[in-house]
Protein backbone atom coordinates (compact mmCIF):
# COMPACT_ATOMS: atom_id res chain seq x y z
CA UNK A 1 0.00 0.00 0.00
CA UNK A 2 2.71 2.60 0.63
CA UNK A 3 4.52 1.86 -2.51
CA UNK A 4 1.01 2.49 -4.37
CA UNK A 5 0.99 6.09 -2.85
CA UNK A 6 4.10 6.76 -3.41
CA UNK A 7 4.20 6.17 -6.84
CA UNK A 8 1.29 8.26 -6.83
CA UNK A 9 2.84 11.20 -5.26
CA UNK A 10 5.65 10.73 -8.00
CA UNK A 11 2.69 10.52 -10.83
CA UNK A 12 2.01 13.96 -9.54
CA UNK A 13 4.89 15.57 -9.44
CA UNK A 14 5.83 14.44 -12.52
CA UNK A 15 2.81 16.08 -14.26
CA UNK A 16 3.22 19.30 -12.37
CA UNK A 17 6.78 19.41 -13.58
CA UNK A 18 5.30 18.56 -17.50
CA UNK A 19 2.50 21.46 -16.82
CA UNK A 20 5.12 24.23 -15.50
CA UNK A 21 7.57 23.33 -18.26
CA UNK A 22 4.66 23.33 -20.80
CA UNK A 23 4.09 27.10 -19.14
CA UNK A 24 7.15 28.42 -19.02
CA UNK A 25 8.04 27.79 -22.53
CA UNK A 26 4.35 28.96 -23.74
CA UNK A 27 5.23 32.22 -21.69
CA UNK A 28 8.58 32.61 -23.80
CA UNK A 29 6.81 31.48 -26.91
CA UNK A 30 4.28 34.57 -26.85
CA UNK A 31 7.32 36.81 -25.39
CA UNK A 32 9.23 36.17 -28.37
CA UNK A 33 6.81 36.67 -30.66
CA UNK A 34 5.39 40.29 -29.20
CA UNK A 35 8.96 41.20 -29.82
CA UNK A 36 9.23 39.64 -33.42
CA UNK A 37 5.38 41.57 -33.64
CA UNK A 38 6.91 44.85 -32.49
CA UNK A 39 10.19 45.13 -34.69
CA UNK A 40 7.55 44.24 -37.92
CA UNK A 41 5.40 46.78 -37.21
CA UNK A 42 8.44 49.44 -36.47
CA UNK A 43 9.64 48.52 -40.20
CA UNK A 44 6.54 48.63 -41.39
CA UNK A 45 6.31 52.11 -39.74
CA UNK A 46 9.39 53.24 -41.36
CA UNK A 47 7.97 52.65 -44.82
CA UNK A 48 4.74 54.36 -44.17
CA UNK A 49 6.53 57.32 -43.01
């Protein structure tokens, strides 16, 4: 029985670590592209003007 739970406890940990990794790299994902977003529309600015 105490094996059973701790594998459990393990189960969860590993899926928290899986959910804050999946996170943290969505997080850097949209960072990176707001600042791809932002130096288009500067050059794009440049043209107009």
């Amino acid at each position: 029985m105490a094996s059973e739970g701790g594998s459990r406890v393990g189960i969860r940990l590993f899926y928290g670590l899986i959910i804050s990794w999946l996170g943290w790299t969505y997080t850097v994902d949209v960072a990176t592209n707001q600042a791809r977003g932002v130096d288009v529309m500067e050059k794009l600015d440049d043209r107009v003007v």
